[in-house]
Protein backbone atom coordinates (compact mmCIF):
# COMPACT_ATOMS: atom_id res chain seq x y z
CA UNK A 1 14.58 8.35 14.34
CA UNK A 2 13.79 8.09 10.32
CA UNK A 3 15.51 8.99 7.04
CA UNK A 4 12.19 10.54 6.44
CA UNK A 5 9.85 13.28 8.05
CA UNK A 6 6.06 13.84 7.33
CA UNK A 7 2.79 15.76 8.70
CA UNK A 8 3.06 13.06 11.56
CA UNK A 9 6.62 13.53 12.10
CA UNK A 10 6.76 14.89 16.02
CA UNK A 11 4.34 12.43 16.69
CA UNK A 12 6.22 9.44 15.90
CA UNK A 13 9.45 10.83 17.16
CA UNK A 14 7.85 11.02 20.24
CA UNK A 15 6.91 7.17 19.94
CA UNK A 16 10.44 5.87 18.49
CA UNK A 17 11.64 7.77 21.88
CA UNK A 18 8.90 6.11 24.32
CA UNK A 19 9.99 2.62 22.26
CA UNK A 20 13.33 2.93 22.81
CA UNK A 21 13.11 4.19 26.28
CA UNK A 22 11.07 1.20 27.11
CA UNK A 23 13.18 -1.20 26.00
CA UNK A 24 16.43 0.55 27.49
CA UNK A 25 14.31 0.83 30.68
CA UNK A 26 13.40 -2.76 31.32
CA UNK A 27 16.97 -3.48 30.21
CA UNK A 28 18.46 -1.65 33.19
CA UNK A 29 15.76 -2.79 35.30
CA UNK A 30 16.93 -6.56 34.80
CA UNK A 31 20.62 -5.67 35.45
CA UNK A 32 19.41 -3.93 38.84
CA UNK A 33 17.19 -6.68 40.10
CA UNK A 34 19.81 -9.38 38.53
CA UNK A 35 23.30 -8.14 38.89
CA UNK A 36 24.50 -11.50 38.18
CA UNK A 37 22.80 -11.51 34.59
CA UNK A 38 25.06 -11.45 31.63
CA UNK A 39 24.35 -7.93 29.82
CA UNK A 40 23.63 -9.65 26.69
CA UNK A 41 20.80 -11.41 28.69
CA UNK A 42 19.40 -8.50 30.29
CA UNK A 43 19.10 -6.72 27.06
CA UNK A 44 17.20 -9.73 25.27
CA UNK A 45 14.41 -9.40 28.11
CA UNK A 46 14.60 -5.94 27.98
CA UNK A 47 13.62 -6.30 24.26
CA UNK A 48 11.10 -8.99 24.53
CA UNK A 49 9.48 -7.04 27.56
CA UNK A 50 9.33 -3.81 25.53
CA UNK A 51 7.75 -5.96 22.50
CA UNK A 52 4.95 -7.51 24.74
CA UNK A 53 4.21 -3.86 26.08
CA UNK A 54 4.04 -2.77 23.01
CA UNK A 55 1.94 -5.53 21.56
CA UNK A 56 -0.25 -5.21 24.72
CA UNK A 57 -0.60 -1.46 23.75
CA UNK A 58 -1.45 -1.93 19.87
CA UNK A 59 -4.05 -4.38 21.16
CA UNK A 60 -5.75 -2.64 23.45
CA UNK A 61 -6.14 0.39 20.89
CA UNK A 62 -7.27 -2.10 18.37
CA UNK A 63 -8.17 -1.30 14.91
CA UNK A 64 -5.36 0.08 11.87
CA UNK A 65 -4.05 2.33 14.41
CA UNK A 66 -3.37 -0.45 17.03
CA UNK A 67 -1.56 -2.13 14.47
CA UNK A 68 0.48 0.69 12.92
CA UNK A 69 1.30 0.76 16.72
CA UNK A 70 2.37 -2.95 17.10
CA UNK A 71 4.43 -2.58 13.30
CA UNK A 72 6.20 0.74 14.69
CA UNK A 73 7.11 -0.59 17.72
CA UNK A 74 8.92 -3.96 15.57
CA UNK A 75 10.30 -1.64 13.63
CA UNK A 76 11.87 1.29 15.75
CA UNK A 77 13.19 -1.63 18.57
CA UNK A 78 15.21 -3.76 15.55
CA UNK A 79 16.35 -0.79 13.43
CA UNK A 80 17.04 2.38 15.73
CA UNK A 81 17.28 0.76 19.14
CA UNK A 82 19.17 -2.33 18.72
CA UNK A 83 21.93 -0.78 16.40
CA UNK A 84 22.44 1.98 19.28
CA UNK A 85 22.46 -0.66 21.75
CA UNK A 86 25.37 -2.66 19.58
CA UNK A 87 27.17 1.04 19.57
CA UNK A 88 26.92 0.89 23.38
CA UNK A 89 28.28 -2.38 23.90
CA UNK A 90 30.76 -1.87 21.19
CA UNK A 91 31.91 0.97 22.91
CA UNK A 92 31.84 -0.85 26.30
CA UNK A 93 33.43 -4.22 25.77
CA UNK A 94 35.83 -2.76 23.43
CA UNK A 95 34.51 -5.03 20.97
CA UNK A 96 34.38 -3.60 17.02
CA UNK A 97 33.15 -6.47 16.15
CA UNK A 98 29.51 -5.73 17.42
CA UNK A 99 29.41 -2.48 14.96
CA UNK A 100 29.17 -4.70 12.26
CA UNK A 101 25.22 -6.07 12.85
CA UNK A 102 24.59 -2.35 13.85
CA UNK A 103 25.58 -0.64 10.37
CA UNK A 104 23.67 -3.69 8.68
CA UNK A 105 20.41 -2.79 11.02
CA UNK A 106 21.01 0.66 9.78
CA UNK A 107 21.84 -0.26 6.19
CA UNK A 108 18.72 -2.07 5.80
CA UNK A 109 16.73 0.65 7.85
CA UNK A 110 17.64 3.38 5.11
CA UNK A 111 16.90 0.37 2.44
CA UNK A 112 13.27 0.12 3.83
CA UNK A 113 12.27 3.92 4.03
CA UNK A 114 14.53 5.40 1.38
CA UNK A 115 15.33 3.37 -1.35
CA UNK A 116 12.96 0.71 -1.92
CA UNK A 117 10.14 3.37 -1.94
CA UNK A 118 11.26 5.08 -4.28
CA UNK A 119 12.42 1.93 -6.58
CA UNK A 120 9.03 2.40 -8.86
CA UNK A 121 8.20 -0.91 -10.82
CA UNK A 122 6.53 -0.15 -13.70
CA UNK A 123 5.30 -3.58 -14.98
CA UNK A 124 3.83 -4.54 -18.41
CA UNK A 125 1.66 -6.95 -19.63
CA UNK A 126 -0.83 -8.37 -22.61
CA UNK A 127 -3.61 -10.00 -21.43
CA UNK A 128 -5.85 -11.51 -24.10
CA UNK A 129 -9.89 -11.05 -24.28
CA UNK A 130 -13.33 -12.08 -25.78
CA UNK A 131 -15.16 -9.83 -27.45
CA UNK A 132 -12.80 -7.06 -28.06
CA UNK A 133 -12.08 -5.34 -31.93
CA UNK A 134 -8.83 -4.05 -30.63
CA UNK A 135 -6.26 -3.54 -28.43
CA UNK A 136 -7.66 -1.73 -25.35
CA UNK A 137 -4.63 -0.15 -23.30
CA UNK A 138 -5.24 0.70 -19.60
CA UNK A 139 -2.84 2.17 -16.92
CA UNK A 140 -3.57 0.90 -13.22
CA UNK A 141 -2.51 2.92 -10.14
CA UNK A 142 -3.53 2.37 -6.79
CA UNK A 143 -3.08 3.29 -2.52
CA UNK A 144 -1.18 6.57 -4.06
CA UNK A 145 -0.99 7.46 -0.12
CA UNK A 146 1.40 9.76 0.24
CA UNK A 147 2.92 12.55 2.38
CA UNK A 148 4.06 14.69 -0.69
CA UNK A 149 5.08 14.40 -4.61
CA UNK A 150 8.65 13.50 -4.83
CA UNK A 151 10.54 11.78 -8.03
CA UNK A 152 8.77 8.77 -7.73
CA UNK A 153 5.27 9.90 -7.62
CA UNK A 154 6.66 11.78 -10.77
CA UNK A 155 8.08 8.56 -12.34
CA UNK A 156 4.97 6.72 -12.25
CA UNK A 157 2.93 10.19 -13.70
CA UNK A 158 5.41 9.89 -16.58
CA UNK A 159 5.10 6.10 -17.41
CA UNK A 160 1.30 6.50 -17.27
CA UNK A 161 1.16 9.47 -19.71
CA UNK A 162 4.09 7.84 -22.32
CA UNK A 163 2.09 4.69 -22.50
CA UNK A 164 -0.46 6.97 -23.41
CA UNK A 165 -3.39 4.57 -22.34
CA UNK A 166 -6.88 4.61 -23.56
CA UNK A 167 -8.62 4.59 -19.83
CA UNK A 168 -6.72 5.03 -16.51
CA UNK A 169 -7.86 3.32 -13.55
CA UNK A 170 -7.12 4.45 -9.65
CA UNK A 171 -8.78 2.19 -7.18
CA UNK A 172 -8.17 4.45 -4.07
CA UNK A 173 -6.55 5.85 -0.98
CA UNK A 174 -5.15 9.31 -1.95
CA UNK A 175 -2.88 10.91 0.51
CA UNK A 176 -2.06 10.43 4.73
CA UNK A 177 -2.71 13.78 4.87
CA UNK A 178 -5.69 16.68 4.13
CA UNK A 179 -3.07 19.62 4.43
CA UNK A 180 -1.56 17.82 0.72
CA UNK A 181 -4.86 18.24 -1.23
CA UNK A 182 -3.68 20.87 -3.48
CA UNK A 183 -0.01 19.85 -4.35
CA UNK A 184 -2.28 16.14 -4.93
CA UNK A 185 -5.33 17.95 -6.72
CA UNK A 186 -2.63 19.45 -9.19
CA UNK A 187 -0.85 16.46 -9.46
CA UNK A 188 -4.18 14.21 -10.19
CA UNK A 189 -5.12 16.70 -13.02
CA UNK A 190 -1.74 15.42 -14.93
CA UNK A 191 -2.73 12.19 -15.90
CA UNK A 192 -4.43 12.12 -19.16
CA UNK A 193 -6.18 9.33 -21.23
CA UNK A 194 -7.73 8.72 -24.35
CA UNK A 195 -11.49 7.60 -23.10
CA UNK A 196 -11.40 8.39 -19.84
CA UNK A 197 -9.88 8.00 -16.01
CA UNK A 198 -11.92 6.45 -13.11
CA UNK A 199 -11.86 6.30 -9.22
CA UNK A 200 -12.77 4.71 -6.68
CA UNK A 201 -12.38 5.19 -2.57
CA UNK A 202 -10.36 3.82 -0.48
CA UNK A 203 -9.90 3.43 3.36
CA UNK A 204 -8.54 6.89 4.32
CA UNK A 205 -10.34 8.56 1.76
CA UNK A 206 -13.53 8.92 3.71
CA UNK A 207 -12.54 12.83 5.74
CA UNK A 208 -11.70 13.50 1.66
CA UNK A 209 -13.94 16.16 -0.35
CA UNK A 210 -14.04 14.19 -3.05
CA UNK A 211 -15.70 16.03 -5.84
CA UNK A 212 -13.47 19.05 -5.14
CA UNK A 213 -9.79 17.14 -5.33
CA UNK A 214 -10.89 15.50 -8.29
CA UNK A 215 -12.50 18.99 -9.88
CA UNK A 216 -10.62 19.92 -13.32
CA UNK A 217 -9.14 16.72 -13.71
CA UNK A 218 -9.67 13.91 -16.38
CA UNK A 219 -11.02 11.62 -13.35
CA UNK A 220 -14.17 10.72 -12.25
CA UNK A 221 -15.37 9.55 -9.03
CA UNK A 222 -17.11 6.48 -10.29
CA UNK A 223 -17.69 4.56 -6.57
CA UNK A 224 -21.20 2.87 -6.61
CA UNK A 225 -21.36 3.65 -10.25
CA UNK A 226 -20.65 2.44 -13.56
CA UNK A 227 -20.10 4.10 -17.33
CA UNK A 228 -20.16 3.02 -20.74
CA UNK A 229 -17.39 3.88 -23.17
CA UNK A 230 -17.36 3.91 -26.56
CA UNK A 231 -14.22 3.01 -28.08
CA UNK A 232 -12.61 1.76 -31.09
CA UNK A 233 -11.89 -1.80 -29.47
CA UNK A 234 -15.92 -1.71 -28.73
CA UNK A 235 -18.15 -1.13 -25.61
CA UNK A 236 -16.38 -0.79 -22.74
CA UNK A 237 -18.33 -1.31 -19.34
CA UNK A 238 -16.55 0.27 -16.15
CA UNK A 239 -18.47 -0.51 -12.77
CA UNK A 240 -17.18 0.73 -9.46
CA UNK A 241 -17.93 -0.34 -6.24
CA UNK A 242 -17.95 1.93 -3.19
CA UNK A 243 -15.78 1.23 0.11
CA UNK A 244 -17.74 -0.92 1.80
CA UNK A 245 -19.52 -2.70 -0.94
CA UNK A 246 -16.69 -5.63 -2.01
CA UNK A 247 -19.14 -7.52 0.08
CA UNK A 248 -22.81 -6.58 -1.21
CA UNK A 249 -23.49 -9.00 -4.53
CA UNK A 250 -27.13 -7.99 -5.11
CA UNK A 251 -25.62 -4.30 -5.44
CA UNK A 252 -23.16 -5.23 -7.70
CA UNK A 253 -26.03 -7.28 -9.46
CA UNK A 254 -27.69 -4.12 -9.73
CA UNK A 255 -25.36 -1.76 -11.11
CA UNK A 256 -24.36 -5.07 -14.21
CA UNK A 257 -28.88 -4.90 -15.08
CA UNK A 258 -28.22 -0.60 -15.20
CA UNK A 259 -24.99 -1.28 -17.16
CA UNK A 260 -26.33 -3.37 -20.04
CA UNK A 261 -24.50 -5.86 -22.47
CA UNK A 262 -21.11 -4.27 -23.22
CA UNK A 263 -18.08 -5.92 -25.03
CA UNK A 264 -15.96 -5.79 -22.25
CA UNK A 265 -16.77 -5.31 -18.32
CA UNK A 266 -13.93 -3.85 -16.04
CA UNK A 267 -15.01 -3.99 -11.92
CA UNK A 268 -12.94 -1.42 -10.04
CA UNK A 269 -13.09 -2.26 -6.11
CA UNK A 270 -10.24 -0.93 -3.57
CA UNK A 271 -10.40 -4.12 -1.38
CA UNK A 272 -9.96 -7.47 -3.95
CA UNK A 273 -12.26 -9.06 -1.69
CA UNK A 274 -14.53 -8.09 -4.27
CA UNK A 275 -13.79 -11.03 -6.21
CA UNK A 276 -16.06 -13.49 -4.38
CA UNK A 277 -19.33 -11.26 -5.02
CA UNK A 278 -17.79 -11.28 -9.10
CA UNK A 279 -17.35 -14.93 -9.21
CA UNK A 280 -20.52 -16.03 -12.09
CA UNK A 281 -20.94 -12.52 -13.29
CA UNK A 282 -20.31 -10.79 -16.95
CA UNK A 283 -17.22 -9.55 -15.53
CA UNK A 284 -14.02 -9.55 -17.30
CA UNK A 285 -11.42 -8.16 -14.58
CA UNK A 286 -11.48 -7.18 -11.07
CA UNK A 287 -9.02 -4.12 -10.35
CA UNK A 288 -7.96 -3.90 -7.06
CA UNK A 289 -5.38 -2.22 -4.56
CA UNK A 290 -5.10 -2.12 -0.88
CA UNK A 291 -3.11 -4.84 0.18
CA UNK A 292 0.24 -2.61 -0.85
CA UNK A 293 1.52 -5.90 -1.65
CA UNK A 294 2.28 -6.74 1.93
CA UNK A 295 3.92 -3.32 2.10
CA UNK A 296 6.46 -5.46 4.36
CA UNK A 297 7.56 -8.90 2.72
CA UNK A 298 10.15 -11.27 2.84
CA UNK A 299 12.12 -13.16 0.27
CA UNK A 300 10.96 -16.68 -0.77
CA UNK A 301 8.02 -15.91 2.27
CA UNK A 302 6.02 -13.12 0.67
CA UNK A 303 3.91 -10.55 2.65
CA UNK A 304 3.47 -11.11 6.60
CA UNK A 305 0.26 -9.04 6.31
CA UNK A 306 -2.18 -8.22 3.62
CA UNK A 307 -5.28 -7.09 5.24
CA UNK A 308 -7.40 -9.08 3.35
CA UNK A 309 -9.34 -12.47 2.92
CA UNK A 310 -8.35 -13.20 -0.36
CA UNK A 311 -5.52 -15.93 -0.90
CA UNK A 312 -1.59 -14.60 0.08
CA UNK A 313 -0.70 -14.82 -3.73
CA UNK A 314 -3.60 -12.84 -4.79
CA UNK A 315 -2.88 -10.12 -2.31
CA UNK A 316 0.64 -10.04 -3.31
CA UNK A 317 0.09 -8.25 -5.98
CA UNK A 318 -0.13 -8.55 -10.17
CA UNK A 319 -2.16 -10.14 -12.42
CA UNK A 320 -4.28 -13.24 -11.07
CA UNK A 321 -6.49 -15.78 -13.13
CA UNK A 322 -9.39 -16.56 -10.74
CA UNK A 323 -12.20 -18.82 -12.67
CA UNK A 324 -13.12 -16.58 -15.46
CA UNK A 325 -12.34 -13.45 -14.00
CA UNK A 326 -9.21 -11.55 -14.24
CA UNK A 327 -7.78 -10.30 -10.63
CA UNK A 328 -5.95 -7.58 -10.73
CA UNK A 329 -4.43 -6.25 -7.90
CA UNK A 330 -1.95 -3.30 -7.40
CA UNK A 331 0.62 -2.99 -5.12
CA UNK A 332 0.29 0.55 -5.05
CA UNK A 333 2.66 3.51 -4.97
CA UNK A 334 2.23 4.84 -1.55
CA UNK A 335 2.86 3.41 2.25
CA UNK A 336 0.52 3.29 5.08
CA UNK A 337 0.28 6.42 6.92
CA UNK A 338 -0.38 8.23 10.30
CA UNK A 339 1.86 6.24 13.14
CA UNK A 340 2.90 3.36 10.74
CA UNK A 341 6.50 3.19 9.97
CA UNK A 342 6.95 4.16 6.26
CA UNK A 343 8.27 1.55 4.94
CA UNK A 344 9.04 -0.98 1.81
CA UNK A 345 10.78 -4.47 2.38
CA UNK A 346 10.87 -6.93 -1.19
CA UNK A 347 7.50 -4.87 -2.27
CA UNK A 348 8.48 -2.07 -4.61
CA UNK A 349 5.96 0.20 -5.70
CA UNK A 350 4.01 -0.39 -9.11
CA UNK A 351 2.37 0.93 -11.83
CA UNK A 352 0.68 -1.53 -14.02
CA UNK A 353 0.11 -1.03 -17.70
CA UNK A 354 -2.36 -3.69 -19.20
CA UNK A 355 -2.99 -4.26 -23.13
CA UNK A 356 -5.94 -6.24 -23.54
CA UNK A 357 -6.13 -7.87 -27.01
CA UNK A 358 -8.61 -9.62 -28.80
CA UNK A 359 -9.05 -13.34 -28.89
């Protein structure tokens, strides 16, 4: 019941169907146990029942998976069942009307897992900095999650390589799938950069062999790490944190003593929760992803969820003045995967390219 299929396609057929059933289900029931309910009514419990069960359900799973459930089961009940409901009743009461809301459900069901996905932002900025010689240019990518390499995974290799940038950054989560790792491994080793390109793990990364995806390509696993670069705009320090260490400041501590004085200090961390432990320290920007923006956001509201403690505007997405420190957090290319609904309201996908010029 998508525009799209994937590795977990069969599975969450099988779901839109037990979502919709449910729904059409407690419908009926109503009408049975009410005759003298109005259809219309019956079908508005019939929806808010299904949404409780399903809420209910996502709950007691718990964890991303719980919610994926919860956000499928929104998403399935006001985009596939609903508009074939409206077809029904169309159909029914002889009323054309009511096909009307049921092509605009379906309009802005294709705009959410077809177009907007694939709408790549590539967004530009200059950013000035102490203690640079010269203009430092760095490409940021982020939560490439994806279920193959299509156009717009293409699109953002291309903008990356034409800006031809002096040290690529990828803060994490690579694919929703193992069964991709050599169309992604071949796809990785395309990006190319001047001083260097750095990673660093994300969420679903962990069943990942990371040495061997990343083998042959111009990126290096940096999580828990850091690297000094000699470049023409001066000493560039690049310190990664590993997945669960946007928390752990006297580890972060440690890795700045290792690093040493450098000109410029970049902190790559996949959650930007990281910015609390970086708050006081010798560090320049924070690069962050896995918030995907909201993934799901509305106009003039924002994201509804970010999965993160940092502030709504932060999480958003873009380029964030924080104290001293420079936030920057990706939107990221890719969509949540396994039984989440893949999809993109108001949050486009992004590549940012950052020139950082001397002050």
């Amino acid at each position: 019941m998508n525009f799209y299929w994937n590795a977990f396609g069969l599975v969450n057929l099988g779901l839109d169907l037990a979502i919709t059933f449910t729904f059409y289900a407690l419908s009926f029931m109503q009408c049975r146990r009410w005759p003298a309910l109005s259809l219309v009514t019956a079908c508005r419990r019939g929806l808010l029942g299904s949404l409780l069960l399903w809420v209910l359900a996502g709950g007691f799973v718990g964890g991303i998976v719980g919610f994926s459930l919860i956000a499928r089961a929104f998403w399935t009940l006001f985009t596939a069942a609903t508009p074939l409901l409206l077809v029904f009743l169309a159909a029914r009461k002889k009323k054309v009307i009511l096909l009307i809301p049921a092509l605009l459900l379906v309009v802005f069901k294709f705009y959410g897992e077809v177009y907007e996905p694939g709408a790549l932002e590539v967004q530009r900025a200059v950013v000035g900095v102490k203690g640079l010689k010269a203009p430092l240019k760095i490409a940021h990518i982020s939560d490439l999650q994806t279920d193959g390499i299509g156009s717009m995974q293409e699109k953002a290799l291309e903008a990356v390589n034409n800006y031809k940038p002096d040290v690529i950054l990828f803060t994490g989560d690579v694919m929703n799938h193992p069964s991709l790792g050599a169309e992604i491994h071949s796809y990785l080793g395309k990006f190319k950069s001047r001083y260097g390109a750095f990673f660093v793990d994300g969420n679903v990364d962990t069943q990942l062999n990371i040495p061997e995806l990343f083998s042959g390509t111009d990126f290096e696993n940096l999580a828990g790490k850091y690297k000094r670069i000699g470049t023409s705009a001066g000493t560039i320090g690049v310190v990664g944190l590993a997945l669960d260490d946007f928390g752990f400041g006297k580890g972060l501590e440690d890795l700045l003593s290792k690093l040493g004085h450098t000109d410029v200090t970049l902190l790559l961390s996949h959650v930007p929760d990281a910015m609390r432990i970086a708050d006081g320290l010798p560090i320049s920007f924070l690069f962050s992803g896995h918030t995907h923006g909201g993934q799901a956001c509305l106009p003039w509201v924002g994201p509804l969820v970010t999965l993160s403690g940092v502030p709504r505007r932060i999480a958003a997405g873009g380029i964030h003045k924080v104290g001293a420190l420079n936030v920057v957090v990706s939107r990221g290319l890719g969509m949540e995967g396994h039984i989440a609904p893949r999809i993109r309201t108001f949050c486009r996908p992004q590549v940012l390219l950052l020139e950082l010029k001397p002050l």
